[in-house]
Protein backbone atom coordinates (compact mmCIF):
# COMPACT_ATOMS: atom_id res chain seq x y z
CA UNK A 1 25.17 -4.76 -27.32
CA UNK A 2 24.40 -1.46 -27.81
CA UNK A 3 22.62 0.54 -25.29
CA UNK A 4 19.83 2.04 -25.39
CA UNK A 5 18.95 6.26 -25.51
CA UNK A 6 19.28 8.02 -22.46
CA UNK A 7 21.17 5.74 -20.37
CA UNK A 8 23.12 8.68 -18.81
CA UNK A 9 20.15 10.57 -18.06
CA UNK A 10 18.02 7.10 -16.40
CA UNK A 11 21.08 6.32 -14.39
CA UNK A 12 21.19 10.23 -12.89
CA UNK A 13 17.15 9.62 -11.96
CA UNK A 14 18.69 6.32 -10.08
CA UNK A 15 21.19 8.76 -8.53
CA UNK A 16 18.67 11.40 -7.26
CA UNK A 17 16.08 8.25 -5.93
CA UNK A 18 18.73 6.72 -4.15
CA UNK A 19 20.40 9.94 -3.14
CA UNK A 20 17.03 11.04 -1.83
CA UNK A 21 16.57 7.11 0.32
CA UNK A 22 19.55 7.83 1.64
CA UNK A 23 18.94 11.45 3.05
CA UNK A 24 15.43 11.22 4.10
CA UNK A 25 15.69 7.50 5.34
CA UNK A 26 19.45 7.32 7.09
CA UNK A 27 18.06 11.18 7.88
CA UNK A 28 15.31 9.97 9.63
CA UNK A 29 17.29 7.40 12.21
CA UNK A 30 19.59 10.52 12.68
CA UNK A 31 16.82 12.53 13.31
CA UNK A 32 15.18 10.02 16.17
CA UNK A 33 18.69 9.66 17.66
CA UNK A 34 18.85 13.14 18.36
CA UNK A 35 15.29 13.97 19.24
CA UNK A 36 13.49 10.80 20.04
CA UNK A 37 10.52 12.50 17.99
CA UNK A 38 9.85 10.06 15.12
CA UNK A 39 10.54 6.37 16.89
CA UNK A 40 11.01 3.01 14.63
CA UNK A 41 6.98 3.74 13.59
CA UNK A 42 7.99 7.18 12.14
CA UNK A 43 11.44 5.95 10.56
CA UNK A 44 9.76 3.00 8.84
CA UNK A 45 7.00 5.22 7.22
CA UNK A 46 9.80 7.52 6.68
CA UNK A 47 11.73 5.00 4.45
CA UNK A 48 8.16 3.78 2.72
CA UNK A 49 7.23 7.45 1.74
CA UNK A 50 10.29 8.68 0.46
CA UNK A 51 10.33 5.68 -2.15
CA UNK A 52 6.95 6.35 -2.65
CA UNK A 53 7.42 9.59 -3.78
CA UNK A 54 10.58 8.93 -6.22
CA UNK A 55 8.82 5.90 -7.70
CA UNK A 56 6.23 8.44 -8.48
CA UNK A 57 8.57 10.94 -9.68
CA UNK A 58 10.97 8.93 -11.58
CA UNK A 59 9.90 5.50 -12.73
CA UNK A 60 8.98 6.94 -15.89
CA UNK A 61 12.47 7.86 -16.51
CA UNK A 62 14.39 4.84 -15.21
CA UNK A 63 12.12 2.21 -14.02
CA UNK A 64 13.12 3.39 -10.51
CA UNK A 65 15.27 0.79 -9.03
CA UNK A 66 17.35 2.19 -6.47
CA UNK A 67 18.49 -0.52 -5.49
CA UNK A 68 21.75 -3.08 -7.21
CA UNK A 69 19.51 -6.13 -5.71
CA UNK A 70 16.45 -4.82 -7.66
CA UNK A 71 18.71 -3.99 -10.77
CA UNK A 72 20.81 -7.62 -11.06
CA UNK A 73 17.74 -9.89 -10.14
CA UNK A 74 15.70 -7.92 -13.23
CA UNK A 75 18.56 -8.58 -15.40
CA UNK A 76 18.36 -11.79 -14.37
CA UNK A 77 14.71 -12.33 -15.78
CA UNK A 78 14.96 -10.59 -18.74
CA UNK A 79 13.36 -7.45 -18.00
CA UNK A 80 16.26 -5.12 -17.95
CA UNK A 81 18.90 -4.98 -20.15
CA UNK A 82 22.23 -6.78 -18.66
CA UNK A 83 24.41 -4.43 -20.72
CA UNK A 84 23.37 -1.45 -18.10
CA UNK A 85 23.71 -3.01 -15.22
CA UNK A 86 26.78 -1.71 -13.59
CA UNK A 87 25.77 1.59 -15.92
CA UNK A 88 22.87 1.54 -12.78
CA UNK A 89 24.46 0.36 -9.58
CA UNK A 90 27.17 3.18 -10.41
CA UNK A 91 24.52 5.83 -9.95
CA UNK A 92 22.58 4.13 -7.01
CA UNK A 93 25.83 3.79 -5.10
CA UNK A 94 27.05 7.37 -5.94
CA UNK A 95 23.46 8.77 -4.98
CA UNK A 96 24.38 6.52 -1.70
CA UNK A 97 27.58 7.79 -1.00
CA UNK A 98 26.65 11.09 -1.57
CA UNK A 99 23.79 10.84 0.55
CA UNK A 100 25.85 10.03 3.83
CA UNK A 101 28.37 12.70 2.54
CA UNK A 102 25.36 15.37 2.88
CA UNK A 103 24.39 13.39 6.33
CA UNK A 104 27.70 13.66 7.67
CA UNK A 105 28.24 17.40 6.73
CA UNK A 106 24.60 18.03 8.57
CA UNK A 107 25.00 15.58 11.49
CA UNK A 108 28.35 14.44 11.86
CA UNK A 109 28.61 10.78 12.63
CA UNK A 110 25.51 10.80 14.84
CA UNK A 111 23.99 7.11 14.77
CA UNK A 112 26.99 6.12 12.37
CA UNK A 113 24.80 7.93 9.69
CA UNK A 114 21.78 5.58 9.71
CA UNK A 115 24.52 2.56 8.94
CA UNK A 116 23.05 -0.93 9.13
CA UNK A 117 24.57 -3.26 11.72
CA UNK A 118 22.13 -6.70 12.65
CA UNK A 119 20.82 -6.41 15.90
CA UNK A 120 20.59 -10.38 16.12
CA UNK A 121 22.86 -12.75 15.30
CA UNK A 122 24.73 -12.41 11.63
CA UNK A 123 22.82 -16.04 10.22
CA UNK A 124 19.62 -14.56 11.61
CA UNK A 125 19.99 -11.33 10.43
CA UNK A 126 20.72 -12.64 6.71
CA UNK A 127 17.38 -14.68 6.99
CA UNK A 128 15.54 -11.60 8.21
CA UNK A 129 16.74 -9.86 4.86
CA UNK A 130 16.27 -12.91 2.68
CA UNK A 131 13.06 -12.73 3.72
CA UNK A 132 11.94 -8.97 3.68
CA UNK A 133 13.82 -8.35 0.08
CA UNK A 134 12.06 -11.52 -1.15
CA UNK A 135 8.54 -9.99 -0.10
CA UNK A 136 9.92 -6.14 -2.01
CA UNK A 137 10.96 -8.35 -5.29
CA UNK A 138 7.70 -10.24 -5.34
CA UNK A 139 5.78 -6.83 -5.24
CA UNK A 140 8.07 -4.79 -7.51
CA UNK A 141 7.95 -8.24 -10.25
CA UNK A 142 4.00 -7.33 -10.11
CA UNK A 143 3.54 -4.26 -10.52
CA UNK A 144 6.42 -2.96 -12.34
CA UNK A 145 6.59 -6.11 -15.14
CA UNK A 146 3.25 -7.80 -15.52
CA UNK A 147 1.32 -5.89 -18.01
CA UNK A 148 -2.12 -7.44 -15.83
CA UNK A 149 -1.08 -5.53 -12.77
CA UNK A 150 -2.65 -1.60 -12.44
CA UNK A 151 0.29 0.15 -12.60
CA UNK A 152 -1.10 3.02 -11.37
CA UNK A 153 -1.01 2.02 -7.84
CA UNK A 154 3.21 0.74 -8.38
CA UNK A 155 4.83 4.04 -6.30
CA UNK A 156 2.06 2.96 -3.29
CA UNK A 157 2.59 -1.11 -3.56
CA UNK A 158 6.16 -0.79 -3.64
CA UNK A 159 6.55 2.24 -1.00
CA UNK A 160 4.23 0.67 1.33
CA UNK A 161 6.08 -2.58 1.56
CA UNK A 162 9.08 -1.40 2.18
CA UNK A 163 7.45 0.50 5.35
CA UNK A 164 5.72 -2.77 6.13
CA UNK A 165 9.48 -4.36 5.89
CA UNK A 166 10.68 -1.93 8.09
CA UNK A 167 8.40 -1.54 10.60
CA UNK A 168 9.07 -5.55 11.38
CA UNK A 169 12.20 -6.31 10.39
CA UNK A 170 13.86 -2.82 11.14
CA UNK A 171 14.49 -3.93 14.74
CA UNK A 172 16.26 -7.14 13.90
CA UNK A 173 18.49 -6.59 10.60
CA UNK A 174 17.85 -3.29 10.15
CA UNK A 175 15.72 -3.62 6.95
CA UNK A 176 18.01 -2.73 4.25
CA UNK A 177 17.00 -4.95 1.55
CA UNK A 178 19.16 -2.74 -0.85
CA UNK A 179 22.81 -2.75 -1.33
CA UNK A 180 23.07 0.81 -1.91
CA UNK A 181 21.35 2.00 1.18
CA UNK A 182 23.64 0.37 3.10
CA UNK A 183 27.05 0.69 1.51
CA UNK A 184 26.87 4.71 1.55
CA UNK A 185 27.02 5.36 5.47
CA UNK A 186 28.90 1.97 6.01
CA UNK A 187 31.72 3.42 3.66
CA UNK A 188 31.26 7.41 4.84
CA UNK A 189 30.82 6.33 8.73
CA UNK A 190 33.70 3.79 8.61
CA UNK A 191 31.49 0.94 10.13
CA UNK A 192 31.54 -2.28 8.09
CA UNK A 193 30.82 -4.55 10.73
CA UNK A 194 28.92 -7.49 8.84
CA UNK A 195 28.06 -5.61 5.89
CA UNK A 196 28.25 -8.67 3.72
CA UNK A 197 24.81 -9.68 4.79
CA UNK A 198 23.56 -6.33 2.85
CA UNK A 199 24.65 -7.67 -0.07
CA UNK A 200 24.01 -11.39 0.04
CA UNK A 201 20.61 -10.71 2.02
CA UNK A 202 19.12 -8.84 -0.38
CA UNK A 203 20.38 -10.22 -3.52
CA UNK A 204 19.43 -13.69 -2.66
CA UNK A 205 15.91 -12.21 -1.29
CA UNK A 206 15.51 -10.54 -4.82
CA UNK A 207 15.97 -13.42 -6.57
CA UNK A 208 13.65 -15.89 -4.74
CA UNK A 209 10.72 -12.63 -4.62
CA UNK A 210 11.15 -12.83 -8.36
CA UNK A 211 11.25 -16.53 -9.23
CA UNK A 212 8.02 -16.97 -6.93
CA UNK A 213 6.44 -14.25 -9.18
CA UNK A 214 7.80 -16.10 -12.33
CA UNK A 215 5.82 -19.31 -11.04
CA UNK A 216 1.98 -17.77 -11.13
CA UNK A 217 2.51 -15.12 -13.72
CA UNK A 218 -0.27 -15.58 -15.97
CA UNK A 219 0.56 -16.00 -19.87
CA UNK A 220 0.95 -12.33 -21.31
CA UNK A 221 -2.05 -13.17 -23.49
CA UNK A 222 -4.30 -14.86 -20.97
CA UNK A 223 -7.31 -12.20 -20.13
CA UNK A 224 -7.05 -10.60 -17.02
CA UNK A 225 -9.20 -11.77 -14.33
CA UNK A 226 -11.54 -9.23 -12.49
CA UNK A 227 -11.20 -8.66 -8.76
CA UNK A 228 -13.78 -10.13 -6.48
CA UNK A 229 -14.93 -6.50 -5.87
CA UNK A 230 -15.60 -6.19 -9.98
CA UNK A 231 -16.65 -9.50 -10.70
CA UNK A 232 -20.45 -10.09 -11.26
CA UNK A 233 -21.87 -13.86 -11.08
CA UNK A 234 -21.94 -13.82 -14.15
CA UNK A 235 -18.04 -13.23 -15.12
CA UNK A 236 -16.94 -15.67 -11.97
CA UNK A 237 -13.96 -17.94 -13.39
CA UNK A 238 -16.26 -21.50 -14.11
CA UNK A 239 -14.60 -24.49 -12.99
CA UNK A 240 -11.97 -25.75 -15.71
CA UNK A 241 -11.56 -22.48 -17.12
């Protein structure tokens, strides 16, 4: 199959996004280790913003993944091409790695460099991020592949549920929900105690968020229904339609 123009160039924007999740976010739990200044609140919002900002900044030049989870399960549906996967999780993991590198030059193995280890039990823990990936993949499958979804608001929908994620989960698994984010400090900070569930987690999460998308996606010629805050009485959806 052959691939399509700029793959190079969309895999380095995966690279910086994921470089700059792993710096800001792992950066932030480094941060509140150190200082106590920014507490779980501030480190969740920290991890919602910063993919906020390089979905803004970059999804028009890769689709903004940063994450292997996000990547395969796409792939999966049909709305990325399977020929560039590993093309993709090559430059989220090398943004990754790269990212604890510049953590550990900074910091030096303070908080094992924002590594995720489950605070609960391992079975728990891999339901937690079943779970919280499942509720990222439904949103992304929205916004980012249904041509009835605004668009406009993708960097905020996506950004903000990861903080949501976090601020619940964080205590618990950790609140990966991405491969990549938790490979670079496990592999730079030498801690891979149960790292498996950061890859089964959130690849199994992915795929469930997406397939309950695929279930109520409207047809892609089906009219798009107004909001209740649009609608007038008089363009309600009737009974039957």
């Amino acid at each position: 199959m052959k691939r399509q123009p700029y793959l190079f160039r969309r895999a380095g924007a995966e690279f910086i996004g994921t470089y700059a999740l792993v710096t800001a976010g792992c950066g932030a739990i480094i941060v509140d280790a150190l200082t106590g200044a920014l507490s779980h609140v501030g480190v969740a919002l920290t991890f919602g913003l910063v993919i906020t900002v390089m979905i803004a900044s970059t999804g028009h030049i890769s689709g903004a993944h940063f994450n292997p989870a996000v990547t395969i399960v796409l792939a999966l549906i049909r709305r990325f091409p399977r020929s560039e996967v590993p093309i993709y999780i090559g430059g989220q993991l090398l943004g990754a790695i790269l990212g604890a590198l510049t953590l550990r030059g900074l910091f030096g193995l303070t908080a094992n460099l924002g590594a995720t280890l489950p605070v609960a039990s391992p079975i728990q823990s891999l339901g937690v991020e079943v779970l919280l990936t499942a509720a990222l993949m439904f949103v992304i499958t929205a916004v980012a592949t249904d041509s009835h979804a605004p668009t406009l608001l993708a960097a905020i929908a996506i950004g903000g549920t990861v903080a949501l994620d976090a601020l619940w989960g964080g205590t618990i698994s950790g609140a990966s929900m991405n491969p990549a984010r938790s490979f670079g400090p496990a592999l730079i900070a030498g801690v891979w105690r149960d790292q498996w569930i950061y890859w089964l987690g959130p690849i199994m999460g992915a795929s469930l968020g997406a397939l309950f998308y695929q279930t109520i996606r409207l047809p892609e010629d089906r009219p798009m229904i107004e909001s209740l805050d649009q609608a007038s009485p008089t363009t309600q959806p009737q009974l039957g339609d």
